[in-house]
C-alpha atoms as a PDB file:
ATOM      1  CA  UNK A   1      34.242  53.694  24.249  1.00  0.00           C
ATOM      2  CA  UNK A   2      32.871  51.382  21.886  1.00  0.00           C
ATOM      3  CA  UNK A   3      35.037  48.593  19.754  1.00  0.00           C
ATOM      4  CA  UNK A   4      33.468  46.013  17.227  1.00  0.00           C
ATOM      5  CA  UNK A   5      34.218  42.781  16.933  1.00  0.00           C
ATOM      6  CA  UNK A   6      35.924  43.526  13.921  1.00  0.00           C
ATOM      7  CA  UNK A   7      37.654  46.534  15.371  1.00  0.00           C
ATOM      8  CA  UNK A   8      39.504  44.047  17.424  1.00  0.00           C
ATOM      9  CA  UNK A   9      40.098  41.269  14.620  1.00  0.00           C
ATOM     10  CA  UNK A  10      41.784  43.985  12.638  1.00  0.00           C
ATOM     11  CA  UNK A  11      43.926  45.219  15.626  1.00  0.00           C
ATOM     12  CA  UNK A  12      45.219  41.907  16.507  1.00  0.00           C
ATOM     13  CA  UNK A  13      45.937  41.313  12.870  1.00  0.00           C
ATOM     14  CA  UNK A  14      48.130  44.227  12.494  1.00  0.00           C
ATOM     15  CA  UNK A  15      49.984  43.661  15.637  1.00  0.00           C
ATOM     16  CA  UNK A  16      50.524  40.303  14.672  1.00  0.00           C
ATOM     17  CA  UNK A  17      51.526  41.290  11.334  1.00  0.00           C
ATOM     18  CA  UNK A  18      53.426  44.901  12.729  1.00  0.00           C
ATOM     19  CA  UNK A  19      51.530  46.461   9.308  1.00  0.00           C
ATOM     20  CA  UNK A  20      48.433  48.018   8.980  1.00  0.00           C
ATOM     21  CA  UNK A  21      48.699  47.167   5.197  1.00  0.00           C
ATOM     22  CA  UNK A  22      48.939  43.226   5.699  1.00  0.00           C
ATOM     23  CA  UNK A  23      46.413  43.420   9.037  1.00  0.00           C
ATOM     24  CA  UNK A  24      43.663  44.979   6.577  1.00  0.00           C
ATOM     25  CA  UNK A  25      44.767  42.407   3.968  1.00  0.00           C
ATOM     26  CA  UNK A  26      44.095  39.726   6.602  1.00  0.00           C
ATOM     27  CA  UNK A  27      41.145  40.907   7.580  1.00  0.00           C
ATOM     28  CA  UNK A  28      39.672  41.256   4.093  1.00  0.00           C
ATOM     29  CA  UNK A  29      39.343  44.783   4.472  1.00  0.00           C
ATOM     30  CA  UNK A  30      40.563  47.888   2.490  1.00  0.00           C
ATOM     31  CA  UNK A  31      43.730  49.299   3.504  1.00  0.00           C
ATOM     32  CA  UNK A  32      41.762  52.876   3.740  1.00  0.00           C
ATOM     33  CA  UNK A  33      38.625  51.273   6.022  1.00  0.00           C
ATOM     34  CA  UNK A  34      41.277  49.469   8.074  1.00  0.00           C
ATOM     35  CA  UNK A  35      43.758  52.719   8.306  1.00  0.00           C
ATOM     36  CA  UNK A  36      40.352  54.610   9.307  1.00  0.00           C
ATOM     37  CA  UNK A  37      39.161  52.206  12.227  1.00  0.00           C
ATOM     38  CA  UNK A  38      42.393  52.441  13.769  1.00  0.00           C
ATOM     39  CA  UNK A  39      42.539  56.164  13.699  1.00  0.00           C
ATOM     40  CA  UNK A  40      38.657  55.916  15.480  1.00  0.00           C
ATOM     41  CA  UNK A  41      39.608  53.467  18.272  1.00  0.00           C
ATOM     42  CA  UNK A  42      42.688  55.904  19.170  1.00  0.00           C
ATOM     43  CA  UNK A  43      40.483  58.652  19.067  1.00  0.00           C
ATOM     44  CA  UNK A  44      37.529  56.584  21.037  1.00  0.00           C
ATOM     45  CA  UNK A  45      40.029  55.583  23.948  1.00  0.00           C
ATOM     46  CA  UNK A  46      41.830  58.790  23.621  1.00  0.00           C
ATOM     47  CA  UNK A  47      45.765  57.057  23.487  1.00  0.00           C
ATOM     48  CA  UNK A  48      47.989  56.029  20.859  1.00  0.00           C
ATOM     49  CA  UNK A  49      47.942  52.222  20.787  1.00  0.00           C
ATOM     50  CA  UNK A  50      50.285  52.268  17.459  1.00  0.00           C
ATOM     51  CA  UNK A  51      53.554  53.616  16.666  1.00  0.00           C
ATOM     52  CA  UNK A  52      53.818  54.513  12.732  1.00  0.00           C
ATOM     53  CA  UNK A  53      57.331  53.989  10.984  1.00  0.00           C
ATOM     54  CA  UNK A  54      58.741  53.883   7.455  1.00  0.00           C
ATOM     55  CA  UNK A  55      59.161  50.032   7.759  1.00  0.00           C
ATOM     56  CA  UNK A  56      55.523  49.274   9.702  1.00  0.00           C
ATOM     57  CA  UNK A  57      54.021  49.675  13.135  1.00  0.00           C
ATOM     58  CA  UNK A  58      55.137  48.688  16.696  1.00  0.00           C
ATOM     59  CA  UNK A  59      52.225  47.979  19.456  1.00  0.00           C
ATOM     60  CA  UNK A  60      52.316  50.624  22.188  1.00  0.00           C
ATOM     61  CA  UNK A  61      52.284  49.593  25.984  1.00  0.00           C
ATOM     62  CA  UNK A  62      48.168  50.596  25.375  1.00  0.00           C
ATOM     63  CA  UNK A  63      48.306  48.466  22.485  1.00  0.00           C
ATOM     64  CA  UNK A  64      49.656  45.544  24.375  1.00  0.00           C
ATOM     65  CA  UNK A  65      46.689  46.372  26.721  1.00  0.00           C
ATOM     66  CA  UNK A  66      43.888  46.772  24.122  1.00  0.00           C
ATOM     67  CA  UNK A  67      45.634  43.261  22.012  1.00  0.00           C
ATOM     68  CA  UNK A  68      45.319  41.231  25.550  1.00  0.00           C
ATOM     69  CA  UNK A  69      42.115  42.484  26.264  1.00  0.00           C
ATOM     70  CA  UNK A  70      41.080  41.743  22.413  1.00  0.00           C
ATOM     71  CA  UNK A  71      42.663  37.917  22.882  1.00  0.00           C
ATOM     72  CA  UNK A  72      40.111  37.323  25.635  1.00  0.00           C
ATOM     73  CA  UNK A  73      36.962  39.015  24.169  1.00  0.00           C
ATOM     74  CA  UNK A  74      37.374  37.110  20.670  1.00  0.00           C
ATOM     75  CA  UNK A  75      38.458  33.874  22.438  1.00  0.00           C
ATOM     76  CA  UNK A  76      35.053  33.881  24.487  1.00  0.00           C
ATOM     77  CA  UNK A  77      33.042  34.594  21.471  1.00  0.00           C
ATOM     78  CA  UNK A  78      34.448  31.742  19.931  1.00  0.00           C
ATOM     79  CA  UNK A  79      34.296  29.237  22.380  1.00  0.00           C
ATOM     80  CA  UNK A  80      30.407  30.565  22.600  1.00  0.00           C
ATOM     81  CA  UNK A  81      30.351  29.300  18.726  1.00  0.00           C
ATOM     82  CA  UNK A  82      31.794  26.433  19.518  1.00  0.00           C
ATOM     83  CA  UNK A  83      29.283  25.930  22.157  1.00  0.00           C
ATOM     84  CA  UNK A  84      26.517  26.799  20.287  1.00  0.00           C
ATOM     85  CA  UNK A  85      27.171  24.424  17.728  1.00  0.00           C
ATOM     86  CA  UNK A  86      26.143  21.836  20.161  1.00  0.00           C
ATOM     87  CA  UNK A  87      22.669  22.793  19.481  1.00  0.00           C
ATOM     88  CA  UNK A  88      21.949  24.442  16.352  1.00  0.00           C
ATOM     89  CA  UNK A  89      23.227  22.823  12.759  1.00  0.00           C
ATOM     90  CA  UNK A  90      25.703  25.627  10.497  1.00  0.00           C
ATOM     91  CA  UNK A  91      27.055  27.835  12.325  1.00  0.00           C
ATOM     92  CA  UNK A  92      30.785  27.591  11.485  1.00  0.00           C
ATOM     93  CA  UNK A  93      33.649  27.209  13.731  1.00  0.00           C
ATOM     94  CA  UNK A  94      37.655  28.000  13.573  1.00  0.00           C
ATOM     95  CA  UNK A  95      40.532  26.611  15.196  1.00  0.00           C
ATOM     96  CA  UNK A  96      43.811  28.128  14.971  1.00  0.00           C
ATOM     97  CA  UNK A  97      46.861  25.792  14.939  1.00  0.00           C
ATOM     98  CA  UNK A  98      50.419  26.562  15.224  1.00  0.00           C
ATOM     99  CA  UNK A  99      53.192  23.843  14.728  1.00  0.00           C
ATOM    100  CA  UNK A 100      56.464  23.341  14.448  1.00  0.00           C
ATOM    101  CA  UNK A 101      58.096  21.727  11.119  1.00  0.00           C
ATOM    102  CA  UNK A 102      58.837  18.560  12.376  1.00  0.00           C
ATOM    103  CA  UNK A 103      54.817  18.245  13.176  1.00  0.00           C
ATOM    104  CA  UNK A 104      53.653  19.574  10.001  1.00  0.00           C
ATOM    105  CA  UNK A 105      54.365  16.320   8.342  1.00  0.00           C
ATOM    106  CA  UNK A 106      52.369  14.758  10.779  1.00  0.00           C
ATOM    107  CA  UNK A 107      49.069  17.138  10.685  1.00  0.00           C
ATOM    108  CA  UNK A 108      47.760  17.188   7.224  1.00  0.00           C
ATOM    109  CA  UNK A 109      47.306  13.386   7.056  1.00  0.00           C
ATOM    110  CA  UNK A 110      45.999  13.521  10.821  1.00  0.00           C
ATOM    111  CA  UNK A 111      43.498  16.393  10.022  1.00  0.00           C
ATOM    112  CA  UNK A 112      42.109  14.990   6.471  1.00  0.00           C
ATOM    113  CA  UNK A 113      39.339  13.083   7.670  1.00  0.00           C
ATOM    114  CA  UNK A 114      38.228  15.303  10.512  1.00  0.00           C
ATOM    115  CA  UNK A 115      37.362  18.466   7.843  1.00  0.00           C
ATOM    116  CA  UNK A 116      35.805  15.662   5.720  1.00  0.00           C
ATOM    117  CA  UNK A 117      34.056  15.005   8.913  1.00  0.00           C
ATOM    118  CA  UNK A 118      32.677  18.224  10.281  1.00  0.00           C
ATOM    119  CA  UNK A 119      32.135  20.476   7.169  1.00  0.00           C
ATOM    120  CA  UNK A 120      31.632  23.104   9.986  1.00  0.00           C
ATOM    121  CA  UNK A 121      34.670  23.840  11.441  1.00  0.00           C
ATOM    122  CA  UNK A 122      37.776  24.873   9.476  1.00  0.00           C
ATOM    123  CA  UNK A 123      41.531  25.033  11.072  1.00  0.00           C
ATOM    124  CA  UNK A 124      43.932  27.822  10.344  1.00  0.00           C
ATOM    125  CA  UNK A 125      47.302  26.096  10.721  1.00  0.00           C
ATOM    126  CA  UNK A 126      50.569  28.162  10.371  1.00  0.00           C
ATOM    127  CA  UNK A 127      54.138  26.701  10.755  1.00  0.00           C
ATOM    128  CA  UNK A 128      56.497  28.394  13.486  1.00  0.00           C
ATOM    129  CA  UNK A 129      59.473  27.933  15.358  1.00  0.00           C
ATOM    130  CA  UNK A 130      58.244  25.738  18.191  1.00  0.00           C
ATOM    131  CA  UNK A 131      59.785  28.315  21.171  1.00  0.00           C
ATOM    132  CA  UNK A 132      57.384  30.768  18.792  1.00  0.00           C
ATOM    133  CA  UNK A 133      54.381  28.243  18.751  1.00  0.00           C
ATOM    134  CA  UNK A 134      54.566  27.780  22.821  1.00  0.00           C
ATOM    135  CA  UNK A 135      55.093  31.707  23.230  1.00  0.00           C
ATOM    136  CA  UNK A 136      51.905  32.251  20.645  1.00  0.00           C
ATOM    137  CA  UNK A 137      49.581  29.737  22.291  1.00  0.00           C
ATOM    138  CA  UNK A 138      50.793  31.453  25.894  1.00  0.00           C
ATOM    139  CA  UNK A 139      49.713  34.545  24.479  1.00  0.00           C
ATOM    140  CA  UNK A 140      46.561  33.474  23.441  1.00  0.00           C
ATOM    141  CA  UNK A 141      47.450  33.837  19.426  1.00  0.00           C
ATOM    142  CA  UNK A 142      46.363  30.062  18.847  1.00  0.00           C
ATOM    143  CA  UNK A 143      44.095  27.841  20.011  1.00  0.00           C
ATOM    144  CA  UNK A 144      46.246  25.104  19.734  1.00  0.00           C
ATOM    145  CA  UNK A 145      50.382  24.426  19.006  1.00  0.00           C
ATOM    146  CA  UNK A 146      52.741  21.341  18.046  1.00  0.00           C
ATOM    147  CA  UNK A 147      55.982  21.336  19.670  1.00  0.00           C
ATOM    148  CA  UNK A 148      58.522  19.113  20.007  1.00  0.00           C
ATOM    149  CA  UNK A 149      59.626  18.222  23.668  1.00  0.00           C
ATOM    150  CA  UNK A 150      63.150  19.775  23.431  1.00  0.00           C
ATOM    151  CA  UNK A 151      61.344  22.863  24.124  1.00  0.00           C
ATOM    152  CA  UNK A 152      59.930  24.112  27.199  1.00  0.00           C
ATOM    153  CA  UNK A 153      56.442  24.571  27.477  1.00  0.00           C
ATOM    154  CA  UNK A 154      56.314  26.558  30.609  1.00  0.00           C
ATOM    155  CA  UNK A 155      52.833  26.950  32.326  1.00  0.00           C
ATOM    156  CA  UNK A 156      51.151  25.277  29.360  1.00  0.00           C
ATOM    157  CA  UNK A 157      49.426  22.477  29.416  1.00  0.00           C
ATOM    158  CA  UNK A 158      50.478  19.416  27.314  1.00  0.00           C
ATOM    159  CA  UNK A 159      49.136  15.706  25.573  1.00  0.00           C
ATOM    160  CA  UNK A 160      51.438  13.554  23.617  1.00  0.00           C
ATOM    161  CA  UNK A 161      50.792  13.528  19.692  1.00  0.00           C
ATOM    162  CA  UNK A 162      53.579  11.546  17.879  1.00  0.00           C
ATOM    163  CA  UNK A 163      56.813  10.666  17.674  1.00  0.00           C
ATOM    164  CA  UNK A 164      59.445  12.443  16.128  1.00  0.00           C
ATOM    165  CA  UNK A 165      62.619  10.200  15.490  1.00  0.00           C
ATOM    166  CA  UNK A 166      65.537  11.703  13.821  1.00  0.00           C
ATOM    167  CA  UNK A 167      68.071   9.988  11.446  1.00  0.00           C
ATOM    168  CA  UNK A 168      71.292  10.810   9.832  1.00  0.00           C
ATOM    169  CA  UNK A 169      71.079  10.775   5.776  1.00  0.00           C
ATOM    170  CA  UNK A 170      73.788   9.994   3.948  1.00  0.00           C
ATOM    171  CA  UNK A 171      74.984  10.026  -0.156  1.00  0.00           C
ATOM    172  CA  UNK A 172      74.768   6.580  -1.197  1.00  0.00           C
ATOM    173  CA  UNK A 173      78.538   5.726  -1.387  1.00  0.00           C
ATOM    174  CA  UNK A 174      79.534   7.411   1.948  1.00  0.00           C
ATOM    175  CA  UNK A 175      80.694   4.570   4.039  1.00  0.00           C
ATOM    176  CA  UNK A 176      78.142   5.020   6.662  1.00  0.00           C
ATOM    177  CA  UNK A 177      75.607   4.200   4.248  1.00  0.00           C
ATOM    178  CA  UNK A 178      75.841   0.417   4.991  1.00  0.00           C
ATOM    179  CA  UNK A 179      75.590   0.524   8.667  1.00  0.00           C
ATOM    180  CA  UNK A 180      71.959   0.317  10.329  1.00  0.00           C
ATOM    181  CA  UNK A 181      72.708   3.040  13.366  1.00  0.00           C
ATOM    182  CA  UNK A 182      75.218   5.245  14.482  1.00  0.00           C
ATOM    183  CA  UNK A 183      75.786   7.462  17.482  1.00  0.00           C
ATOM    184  CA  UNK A 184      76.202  11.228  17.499  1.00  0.00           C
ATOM    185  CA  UNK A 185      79.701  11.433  18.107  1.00  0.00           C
ATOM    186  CA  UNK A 186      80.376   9.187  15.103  1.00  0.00           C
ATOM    187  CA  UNK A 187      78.870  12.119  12.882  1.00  0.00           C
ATOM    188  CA  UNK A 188      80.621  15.225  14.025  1.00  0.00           C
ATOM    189  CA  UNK A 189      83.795  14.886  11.792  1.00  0.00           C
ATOM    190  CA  UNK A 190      81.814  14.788   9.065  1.00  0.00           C
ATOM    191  CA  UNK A 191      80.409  18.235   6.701  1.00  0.00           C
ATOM    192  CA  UNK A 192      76.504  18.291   7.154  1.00  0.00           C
ATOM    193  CA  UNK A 193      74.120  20.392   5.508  1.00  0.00           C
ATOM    194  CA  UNK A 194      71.401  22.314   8.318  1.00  0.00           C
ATOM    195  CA  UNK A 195      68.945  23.908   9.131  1.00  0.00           C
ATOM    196  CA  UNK A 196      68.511  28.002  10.055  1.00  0.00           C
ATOM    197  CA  UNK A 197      70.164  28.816  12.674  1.00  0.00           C
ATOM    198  CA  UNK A 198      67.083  29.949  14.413  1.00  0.00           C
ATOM    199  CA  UNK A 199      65.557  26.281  13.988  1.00  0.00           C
ATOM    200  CA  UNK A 200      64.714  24.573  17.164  1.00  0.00           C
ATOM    201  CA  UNK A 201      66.101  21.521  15.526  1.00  0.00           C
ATOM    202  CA  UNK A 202      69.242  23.076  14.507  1.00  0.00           C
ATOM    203  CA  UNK A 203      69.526  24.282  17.841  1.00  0.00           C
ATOM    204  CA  UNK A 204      68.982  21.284  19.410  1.00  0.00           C
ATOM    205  CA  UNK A 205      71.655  19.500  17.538  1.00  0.00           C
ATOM    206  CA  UNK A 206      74.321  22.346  18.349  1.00  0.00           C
ATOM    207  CA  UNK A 207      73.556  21.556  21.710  1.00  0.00           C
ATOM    208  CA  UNK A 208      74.360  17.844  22.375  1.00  0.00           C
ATOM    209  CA  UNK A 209      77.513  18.818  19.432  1.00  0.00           C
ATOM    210  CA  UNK A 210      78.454  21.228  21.951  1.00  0.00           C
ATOM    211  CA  UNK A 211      78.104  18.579  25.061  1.00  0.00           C
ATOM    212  CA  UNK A 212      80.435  16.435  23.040  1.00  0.00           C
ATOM    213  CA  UNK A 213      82.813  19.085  22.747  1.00  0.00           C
ATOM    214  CA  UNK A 214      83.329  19.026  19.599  1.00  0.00           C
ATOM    215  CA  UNK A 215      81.970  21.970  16.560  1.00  0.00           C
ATOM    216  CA  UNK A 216      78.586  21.040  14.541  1.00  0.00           C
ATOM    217  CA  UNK A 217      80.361  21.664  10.704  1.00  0.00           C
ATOM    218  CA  UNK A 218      77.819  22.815   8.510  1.00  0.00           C
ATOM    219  CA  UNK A 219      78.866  23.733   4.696  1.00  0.00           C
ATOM    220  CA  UNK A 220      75.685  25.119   4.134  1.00  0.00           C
ATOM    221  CA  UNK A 221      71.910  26.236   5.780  1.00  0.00           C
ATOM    222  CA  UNK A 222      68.775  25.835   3.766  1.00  0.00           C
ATOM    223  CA  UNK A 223      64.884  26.129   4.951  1.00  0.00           C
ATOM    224  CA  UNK A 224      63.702  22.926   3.082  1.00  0.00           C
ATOM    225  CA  UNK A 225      63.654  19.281   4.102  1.00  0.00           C
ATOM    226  CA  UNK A 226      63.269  18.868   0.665  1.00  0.00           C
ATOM    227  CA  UNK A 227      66.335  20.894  -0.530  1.00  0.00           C
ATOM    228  CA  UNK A 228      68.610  19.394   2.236  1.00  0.00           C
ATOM    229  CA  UNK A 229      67.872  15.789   1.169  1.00  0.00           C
ATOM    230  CA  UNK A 230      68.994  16.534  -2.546  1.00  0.00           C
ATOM    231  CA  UNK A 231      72.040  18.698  -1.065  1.00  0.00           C
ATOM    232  CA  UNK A 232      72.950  15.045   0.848  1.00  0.00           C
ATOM    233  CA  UNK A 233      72.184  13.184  -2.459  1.00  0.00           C
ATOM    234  CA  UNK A 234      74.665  15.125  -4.752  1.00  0.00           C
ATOM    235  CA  UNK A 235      77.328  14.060  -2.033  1.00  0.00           C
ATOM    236  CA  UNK A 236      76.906  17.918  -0.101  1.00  0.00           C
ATOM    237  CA  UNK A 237      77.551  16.125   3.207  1.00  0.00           C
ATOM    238  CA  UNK A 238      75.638  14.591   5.660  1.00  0.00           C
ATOM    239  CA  UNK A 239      72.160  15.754   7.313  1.00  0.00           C
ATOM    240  CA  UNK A 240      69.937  15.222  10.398  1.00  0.00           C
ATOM    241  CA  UNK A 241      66.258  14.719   9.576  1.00  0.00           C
ATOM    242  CA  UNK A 242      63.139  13.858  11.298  1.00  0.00           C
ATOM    243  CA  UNK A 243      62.446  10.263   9.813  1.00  0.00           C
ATOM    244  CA  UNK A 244      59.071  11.238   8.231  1.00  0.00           C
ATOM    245  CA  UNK A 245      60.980  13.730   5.763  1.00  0.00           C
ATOM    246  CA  UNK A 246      63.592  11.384   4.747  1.00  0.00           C
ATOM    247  CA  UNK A 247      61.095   8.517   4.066  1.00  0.00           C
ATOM    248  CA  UNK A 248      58.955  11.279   1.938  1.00  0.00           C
ATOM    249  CA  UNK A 249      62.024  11.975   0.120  1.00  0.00           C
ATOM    250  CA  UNK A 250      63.892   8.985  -0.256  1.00  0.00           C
ATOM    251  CA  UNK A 251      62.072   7.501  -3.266  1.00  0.00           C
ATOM    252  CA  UNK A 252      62.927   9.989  -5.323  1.00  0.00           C
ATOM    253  CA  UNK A 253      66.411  10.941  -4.392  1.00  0.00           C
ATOM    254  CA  UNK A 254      70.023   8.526  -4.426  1.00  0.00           C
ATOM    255  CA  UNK A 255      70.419   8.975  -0.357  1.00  0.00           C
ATOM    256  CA  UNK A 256      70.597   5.995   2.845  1.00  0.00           C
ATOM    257  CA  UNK A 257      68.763   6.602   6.028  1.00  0.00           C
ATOM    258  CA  UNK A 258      70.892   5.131   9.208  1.00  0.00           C
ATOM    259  CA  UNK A 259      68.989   5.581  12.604  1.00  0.00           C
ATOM    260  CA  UNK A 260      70.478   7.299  15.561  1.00  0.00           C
ATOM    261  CA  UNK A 261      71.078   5.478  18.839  1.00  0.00           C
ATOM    262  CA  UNK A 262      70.996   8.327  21.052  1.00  0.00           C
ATOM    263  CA  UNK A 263      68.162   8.523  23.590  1.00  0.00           C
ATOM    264  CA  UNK A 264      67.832  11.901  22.735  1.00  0.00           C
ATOM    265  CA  UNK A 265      67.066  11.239  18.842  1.00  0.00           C
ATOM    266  CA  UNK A 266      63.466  10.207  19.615  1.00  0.00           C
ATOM    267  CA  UNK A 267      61.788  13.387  20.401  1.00  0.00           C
ATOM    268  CA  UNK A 268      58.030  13.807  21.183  1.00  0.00           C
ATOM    269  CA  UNK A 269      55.940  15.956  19.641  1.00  0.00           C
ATOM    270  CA  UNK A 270      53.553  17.738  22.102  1.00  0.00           C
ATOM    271  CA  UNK A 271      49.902  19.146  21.567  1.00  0.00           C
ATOM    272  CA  UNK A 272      49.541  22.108  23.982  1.00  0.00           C
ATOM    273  CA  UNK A 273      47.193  24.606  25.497  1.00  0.00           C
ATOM    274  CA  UNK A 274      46.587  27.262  28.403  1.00  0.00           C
ATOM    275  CA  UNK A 275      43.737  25.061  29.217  1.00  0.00           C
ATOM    276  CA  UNK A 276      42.412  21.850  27.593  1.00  0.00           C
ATOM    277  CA  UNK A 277      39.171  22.333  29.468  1.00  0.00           C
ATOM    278  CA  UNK A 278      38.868  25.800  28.808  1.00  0.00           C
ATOM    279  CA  UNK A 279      39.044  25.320  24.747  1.00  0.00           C
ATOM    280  CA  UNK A 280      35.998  25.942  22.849  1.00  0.00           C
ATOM    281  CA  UNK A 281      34.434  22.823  21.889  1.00  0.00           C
ATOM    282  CA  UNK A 282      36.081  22.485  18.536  1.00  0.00           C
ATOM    283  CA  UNK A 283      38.900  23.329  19.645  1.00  0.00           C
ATOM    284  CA  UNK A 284      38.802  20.382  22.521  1.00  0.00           C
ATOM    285  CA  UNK A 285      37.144  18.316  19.620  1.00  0.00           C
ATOM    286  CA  UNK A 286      39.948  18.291  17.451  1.00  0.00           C
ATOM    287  CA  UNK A 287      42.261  17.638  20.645  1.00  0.00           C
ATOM    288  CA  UNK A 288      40.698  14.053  21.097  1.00  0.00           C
ATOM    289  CA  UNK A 289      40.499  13.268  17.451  1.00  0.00           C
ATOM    290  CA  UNK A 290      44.142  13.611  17.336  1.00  0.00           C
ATOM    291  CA  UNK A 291      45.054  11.732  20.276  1.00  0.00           C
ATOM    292  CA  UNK A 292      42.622   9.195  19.297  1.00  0.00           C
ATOM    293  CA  UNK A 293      43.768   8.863  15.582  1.00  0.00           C
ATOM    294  CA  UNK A 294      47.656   8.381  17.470  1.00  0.00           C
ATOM    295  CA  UNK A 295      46.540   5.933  19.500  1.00  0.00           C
ATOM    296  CA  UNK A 296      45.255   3.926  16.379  1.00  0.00           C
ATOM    297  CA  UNK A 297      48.074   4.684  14.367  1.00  0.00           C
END
């Protein structure tokens, strides 16, 4: 049997994205030419490596096997690239990049110079969960992930990037808005406004709530830093924030930012990989230019 490279781009795309439709649209391919090589490399290996519902497709235990083979095959021909690029001027390069939310703030401003830098190479960054970032990089998915050190990286390999210290916001005529820091357990009789519960953050706060023994009260969940901070400045209730979002915010909303004097309120944020050696050369590239642009920050 014979598979193209883009035989296998697609197929990873539409496992990722359980939908032939959005895999082809991902691939920059017609939903018909897309629908058509899939049919050919079921027929070609003679197995059924997709299962076809009303609501998308699900990745049969072939599938899995084809998708893990795939990972490798398009890894290697991209660390080649990356190689290559050593010695010959144009030939572009890719680095995939997934982070977690808190990290995000950091990575734009980090990144800027280095696409200014190498006109080359271009980085396809995507936010997740961070237990999804570690799982995706373990799987081969990215090239790269950002996660904060609440959350275990397993086998993975790991450098320090930043760090991530969280603060308590408050409305500007709470009472705690005058003091400089608080602890934890000063906070949990109070109404705050969240995060999802499937946040790592959010998580990570019911858990030290929990080993207080006391209940996290949240009058409402919303998916933006952005929307949180004006919930706490219209007197909502209180919220938990990495600093960086409450000092983007701050300017432009009626809101105090009081530090945290738990140890566990100063998180690090992680850059991992299966192997830092075994990165293509972009990939390892953009490694030490963000270490390097932390240690001069």
């Amino acid at each position: 049997m014979r598979f193209d490279l883009t035989d296998l781009r697609l197929f990873l795309h539409v496992v990722e994205a359980e939908s032939i439709t959005q895999g082809a649209d991902r691939t920059g391919m017609a939903l018909p030419s897309a629908s058509a090589r899939i049919r050919g490399m079921e027929e070609m290996s003679g197995v059924s490596l997709l299962d076809r519902g009303a609501r998308g497709v699900r990745v049969t235990p072939a599938g899995e096997a084809l998708a893990h083979h795939a990972r490798i095959v398009l890894g290697q021909m991209e660390q080649m690239r990356g190689d290559l690029q050593l010695y010959a001027r144009g030939l572009r390069g890719q680095v995939r990049i997934f982070s977690g939310r808190a990290a995000m703030a950091h990575l734009p401003g980090a990144l800027r110079q280095y696409l200014v830098d190498h006109p080359t190479i271009d980085i396809d960054l995507e936010e997740r969960q961070s237990p999804d970032v570690v799982a995706a990089v373990a799987a081969g998915q990215a090239d790269l992930g950002i996660a904060a050190d609440t959350t275990d990286t397993g086998t993975l390999e790991t450098r320090p990037f930043e760090i991530d210290r969280l603060v308590v916001i408050t409305p500007a005529s709470h009472a705690l808005a005058a003091r400089k820091m608080v602890t934890f357990a000063e906070l949990l009789d109070e109404p705050f406004v969240g995060l999802p519960a499937e946040s790592a953050l959010q998580g990570h706060l019911a858990i030290h709530a929990a080993r207080e023994g006391r209940p996290f009260k949240l009058r409402i969940r919303l998916d933006s830093f952005e929307d949180i901070c004006a919930m706490v400045s219209s007197g909502v209730g209180l919220a938990i924030v990495p600093e960086v979002y409450a000092r983007r915010y701050q300017a432009d909303l009626s809101f105090k930012t009081v530090a945290i004097s738990d140890v566990w309120a100063r998180r690090h944020l992680l850059i991992c990989a299966r192997s830092f050696a075994g990165l293509p050369v972009h990939a390892r590239a953009v490694v030490d230019y963000l270490t390097m642009a932390k240690g001069q920050g």
